[in-house]
Protein backbone atom coordinates (compact mmCIF):
# COMPACT_ATOMS: atom_id res chain seq x y z
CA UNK A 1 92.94 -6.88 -41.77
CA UNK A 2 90.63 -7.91 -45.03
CA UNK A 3 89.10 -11.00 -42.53
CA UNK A 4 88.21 -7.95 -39.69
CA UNK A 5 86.64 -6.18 -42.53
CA UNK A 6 84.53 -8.84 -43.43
CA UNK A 7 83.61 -9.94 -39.95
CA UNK A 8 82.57 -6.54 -39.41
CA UNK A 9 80.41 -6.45 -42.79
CA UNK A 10 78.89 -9.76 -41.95
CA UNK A 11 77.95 -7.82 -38.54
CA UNK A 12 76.45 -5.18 -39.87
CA UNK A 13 74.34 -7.15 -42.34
CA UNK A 14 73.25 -8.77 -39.26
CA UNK A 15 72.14 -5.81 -37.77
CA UNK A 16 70.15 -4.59 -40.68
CA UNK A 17 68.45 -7.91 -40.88
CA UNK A 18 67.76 -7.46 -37.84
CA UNK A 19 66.32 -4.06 -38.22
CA UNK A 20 63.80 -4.96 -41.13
CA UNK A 21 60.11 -5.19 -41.15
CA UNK A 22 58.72 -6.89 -43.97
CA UNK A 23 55.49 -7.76 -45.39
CA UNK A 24 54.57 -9.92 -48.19
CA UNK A 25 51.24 -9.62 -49.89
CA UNK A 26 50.09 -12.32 -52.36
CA UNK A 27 47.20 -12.60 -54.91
CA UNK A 28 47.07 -16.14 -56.62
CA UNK A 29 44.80 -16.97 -59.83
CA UNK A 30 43.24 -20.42 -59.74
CA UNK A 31 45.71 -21.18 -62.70
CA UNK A 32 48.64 -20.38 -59.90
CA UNK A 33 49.54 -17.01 -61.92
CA UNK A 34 49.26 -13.76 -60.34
CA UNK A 35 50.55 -10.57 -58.62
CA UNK A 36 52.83 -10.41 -55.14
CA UNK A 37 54.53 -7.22 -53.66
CA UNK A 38 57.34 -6.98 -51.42
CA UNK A 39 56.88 -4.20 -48.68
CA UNK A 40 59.85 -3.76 -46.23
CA UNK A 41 61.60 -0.72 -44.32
CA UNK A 42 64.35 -0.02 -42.22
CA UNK A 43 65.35 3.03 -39.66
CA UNK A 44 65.96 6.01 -42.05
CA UNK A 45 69.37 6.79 -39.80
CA UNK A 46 70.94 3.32 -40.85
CA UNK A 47 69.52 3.77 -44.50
CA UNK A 48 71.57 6.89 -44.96
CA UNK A 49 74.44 4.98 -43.07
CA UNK A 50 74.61 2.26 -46.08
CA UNK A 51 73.99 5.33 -48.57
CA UNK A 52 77.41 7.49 -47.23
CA UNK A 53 79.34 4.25 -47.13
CA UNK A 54 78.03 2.29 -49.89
CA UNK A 55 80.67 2.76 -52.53
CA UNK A 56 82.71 -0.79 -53.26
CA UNK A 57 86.06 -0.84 -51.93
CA UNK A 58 87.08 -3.80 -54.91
CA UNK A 59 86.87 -6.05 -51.34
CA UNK A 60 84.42 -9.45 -51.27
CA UNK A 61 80.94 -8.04 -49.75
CA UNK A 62 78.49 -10.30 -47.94
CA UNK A 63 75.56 -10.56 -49.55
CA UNK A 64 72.60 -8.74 -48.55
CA UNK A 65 68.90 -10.34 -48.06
CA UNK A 66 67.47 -7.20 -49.02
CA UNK A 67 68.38 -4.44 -51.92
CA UNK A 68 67.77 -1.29 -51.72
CA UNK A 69 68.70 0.44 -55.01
CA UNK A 70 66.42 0.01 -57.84
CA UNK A 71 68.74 -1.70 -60.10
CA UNK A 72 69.69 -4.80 -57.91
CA UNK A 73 66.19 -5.12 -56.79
CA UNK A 74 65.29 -5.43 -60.33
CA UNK A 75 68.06 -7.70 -60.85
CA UNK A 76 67.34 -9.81 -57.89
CA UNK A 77 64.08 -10.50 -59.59
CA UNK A 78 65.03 -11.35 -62.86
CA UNK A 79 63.57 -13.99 -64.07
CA UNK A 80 61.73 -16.16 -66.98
CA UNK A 81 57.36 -15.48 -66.36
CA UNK A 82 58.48 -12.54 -63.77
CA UNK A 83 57.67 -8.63 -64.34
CA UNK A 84 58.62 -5.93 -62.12
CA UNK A 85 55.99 -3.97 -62.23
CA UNK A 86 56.72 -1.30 -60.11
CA UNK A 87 59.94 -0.13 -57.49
CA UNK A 88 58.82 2.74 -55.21
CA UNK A 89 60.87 4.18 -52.42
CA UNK A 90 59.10 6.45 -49.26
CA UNK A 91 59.98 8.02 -46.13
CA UNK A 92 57.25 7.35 -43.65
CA UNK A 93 58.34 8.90 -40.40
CA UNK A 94 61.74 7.60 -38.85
CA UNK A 95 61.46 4.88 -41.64
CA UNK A 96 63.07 4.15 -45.58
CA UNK A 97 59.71 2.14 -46.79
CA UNK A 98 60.40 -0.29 -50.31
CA UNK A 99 57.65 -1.28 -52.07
CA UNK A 100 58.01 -4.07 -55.17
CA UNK A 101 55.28 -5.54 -57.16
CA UNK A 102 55.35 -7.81 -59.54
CA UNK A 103 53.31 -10.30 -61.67
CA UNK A 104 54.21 -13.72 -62.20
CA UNK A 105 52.77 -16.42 -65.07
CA UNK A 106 53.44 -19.46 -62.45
CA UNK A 107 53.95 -18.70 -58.43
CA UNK A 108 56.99 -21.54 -58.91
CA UNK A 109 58.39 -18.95 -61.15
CA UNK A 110 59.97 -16.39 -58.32
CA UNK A 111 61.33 -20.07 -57.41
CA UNK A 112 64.06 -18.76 -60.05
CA UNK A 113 65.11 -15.11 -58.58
CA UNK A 114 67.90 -14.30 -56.24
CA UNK A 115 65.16 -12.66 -54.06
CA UNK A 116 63.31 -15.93 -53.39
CA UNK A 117 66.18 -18.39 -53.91
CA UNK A 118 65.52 -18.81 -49.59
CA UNK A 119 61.69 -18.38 -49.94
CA UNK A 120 60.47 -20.71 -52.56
CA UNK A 121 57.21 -21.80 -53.50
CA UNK A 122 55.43 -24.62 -53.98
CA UNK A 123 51.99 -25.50 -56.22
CA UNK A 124 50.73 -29.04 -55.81
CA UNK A 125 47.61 -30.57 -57.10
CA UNK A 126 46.12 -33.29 -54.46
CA UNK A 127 43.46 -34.73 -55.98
CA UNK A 128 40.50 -32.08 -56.21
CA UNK A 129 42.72 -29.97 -54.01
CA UNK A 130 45.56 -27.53 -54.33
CA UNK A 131 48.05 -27.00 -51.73
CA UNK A 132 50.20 -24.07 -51.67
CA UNK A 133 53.38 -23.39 -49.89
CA UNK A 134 56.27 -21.34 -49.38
CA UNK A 135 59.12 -22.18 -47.05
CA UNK A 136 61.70 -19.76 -45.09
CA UNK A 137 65.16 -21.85 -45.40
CA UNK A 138 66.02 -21.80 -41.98
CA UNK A 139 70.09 -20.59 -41.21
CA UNK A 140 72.35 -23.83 -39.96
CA UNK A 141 73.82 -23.79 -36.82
CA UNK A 142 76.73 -26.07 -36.06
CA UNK A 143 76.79 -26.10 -32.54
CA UNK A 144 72.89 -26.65 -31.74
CA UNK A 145 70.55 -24.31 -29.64
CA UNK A 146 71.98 -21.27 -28.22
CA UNK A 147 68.80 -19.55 -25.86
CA UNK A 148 71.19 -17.24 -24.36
CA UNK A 149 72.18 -15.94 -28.01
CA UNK A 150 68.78 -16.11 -29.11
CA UNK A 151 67.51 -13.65 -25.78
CA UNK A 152 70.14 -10.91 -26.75
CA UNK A 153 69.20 -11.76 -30.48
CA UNK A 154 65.47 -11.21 -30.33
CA UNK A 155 66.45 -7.98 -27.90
CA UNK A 156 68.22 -6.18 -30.31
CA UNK A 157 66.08 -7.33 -33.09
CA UNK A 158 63.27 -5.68 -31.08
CA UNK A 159 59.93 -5.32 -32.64
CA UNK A 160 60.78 -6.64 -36.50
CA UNK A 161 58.30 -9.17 -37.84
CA UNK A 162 57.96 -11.01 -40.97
CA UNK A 163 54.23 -10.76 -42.40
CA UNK A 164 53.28 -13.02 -45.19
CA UNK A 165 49.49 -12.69 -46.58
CA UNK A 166 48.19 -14.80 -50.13
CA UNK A 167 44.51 -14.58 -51.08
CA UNK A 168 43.89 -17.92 -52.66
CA UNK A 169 41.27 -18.56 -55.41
CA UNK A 170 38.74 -20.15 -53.14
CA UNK A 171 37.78 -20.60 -49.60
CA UNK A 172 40.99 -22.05 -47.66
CA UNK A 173 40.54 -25.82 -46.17
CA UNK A 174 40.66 -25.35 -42.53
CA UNK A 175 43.73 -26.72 -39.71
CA UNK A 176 45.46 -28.70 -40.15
CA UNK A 177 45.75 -28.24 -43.69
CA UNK A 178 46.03 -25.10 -43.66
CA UNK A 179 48.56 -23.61 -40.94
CA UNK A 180 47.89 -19.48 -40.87
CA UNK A 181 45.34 -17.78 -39.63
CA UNK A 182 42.21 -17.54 -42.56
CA UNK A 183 40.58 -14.15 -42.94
CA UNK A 184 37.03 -13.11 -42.78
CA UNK A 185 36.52 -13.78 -46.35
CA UNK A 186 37.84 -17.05 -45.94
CA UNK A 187 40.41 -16.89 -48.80
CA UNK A 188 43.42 -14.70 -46.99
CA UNK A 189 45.36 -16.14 -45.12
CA UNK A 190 47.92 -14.88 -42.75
CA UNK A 191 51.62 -15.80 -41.09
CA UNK A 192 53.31 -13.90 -39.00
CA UNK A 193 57.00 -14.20 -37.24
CA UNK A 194 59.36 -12.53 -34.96
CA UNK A 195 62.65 -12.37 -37.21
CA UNK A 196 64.38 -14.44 -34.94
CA UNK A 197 61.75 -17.53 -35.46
CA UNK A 198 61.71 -16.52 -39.20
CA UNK A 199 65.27 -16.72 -39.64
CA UNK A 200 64.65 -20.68 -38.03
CA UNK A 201 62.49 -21.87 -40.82
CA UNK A 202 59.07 -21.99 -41.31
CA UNK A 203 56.86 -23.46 -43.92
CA UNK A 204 53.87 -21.91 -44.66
CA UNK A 205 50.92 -24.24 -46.05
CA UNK A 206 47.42 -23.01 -47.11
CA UNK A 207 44.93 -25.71 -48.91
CA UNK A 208 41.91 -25.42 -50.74
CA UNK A 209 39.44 -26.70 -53.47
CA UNK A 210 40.81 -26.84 -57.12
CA UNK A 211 38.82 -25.19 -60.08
CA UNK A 212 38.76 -21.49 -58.33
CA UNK A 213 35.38 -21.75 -56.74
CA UNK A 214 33.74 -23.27 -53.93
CA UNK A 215 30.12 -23.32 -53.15
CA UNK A 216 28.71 -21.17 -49.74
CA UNK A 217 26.03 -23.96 -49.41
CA UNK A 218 25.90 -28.14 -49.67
CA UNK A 219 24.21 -29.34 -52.28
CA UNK A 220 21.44 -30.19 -49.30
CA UNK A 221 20.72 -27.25 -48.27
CA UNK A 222 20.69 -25.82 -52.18
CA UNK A 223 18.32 -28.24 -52.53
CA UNK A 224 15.90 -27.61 -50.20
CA UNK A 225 16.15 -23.50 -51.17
CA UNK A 226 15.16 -24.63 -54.43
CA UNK A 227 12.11 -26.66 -53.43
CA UNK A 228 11.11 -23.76 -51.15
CA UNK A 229 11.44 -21.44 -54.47
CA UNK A 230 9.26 -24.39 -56.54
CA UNK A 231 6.66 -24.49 -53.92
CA UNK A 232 6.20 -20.80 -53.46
CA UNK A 233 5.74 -20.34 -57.67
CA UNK A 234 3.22 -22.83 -57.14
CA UNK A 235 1.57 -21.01 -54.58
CA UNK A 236 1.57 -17.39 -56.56
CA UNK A 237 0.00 -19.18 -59.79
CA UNK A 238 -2.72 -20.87 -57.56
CA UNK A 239 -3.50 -17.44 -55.84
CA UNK A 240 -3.77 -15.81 -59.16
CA UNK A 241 -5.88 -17.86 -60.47
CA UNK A 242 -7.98 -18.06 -57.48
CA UNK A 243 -8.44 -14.07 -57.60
CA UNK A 244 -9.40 -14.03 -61.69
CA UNK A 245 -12.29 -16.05 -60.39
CA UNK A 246 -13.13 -13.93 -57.36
């Protein structure tokens, strides 16, 4: 009876895996401190599901990838150079929206929570370059592909996506060193997976100049804007001088 029970946790914390959305946001200083927060939802019907039944029966429970009482999401995120900032909780339409933030001292930091034991993060100095990273440890499988269990997978996972966004101190390096899609601005950068290729692995990479700036021009072409500049002073005092005579 107690290994039904579990099977049928362990199915059910499938299913609402399967059911999240979530969307990471992060904002890196050039000393690799910062600010990240953790935006995911689920169908408000299955959130009050796991509220009516959510009392602990003394039994082993799987554990879940997500939290969603204030406590064990703080706890979750417990860690040396971490603060939760903030833990807010909304219903948006048919959905149970969380929303953490949190600063960090070093990005390697959350390396240390529960929360992104599976996620970590990587800061690596190459030279006059910094690469960042952060990998999704990808679930084993024992007996290889399965593309029949991944069709009824990714059917009743539906329309659930994985979003991860970091704005970087300075202008991203373009492909291949860095693998998401770069924003206007040049400093975001984007990922974005179905939760079935999420729950596969991915690494995320995103490169770019050390120091925290990078300059919009080469030194050529500063160089000839400041000879144009030079030349053009030379030209006002000349015409000045020209019309005190006149």
């Amino acid at each position: 009876m107690k290994k039904y029970k579990l099977a049928l946790v362990s199915i059910l914390c499938l299913f609402i895996f399967g059911c999240i959305n979530y969307e990471e946001t992060v904002e890196l200083n050039k000393d690799s401190s910062g600010k990240i927060t953790m935006h995911y939802s689920i169908p408000q019907q299955l959130f009050a599901m796991m509220q009516m039944g959510g009392q602990d029966s003394g039994e082993k429970k799987e554990e879940m990838p997500f939290k969603f009482k204030e406590s064990e999401i703080r706890s979750d995120l417990a860690a040396p150079g971490v603060t939760v900032e903030k833990v807010e909780q909304k219903q948006e339409g048919d959905q149970q929206h969380f929303y953490v933030t949190l600063s960090f001292k070093k990005i390697t930091d959350l390396n240390q929570t529960k929360s992104f034991a599976k996620m970590p993060f990587t800061w690596k100095e190459e030279g006059k370059n910094i690469v960042f990273q952060q990998v999704i440890v990808g679930e084993k499988k024992e007996n290889g592909s399965n593309p029949m269990g991944d069709q009824m997978a990714s059917a009743m996972m539906g329309n659930a996506k994985f979003t991860f966004r970091v704005t970087l101190p300075s202008k991203a390096l373009p492909a291949p060193d860095t693998n998401g899609t770069i924003q206007q601005d040049g400093k975001t950068v984007v990922w974005e997976y179905p939760i079935l290729e999420a729950s596969k692995g991915q690494t995320m990479t995103a490169k770019f100049q050390a120091g925290g700036f990078s300059l919009p021009f080469s030194p050529i072409m500063l160089g000839a804007v400041a000879a144009g500049l030079l030349i053009s002073v030379i030209a006002l005092v000349v015409i000045i001088k020209l019309a005190k005579k006149m």
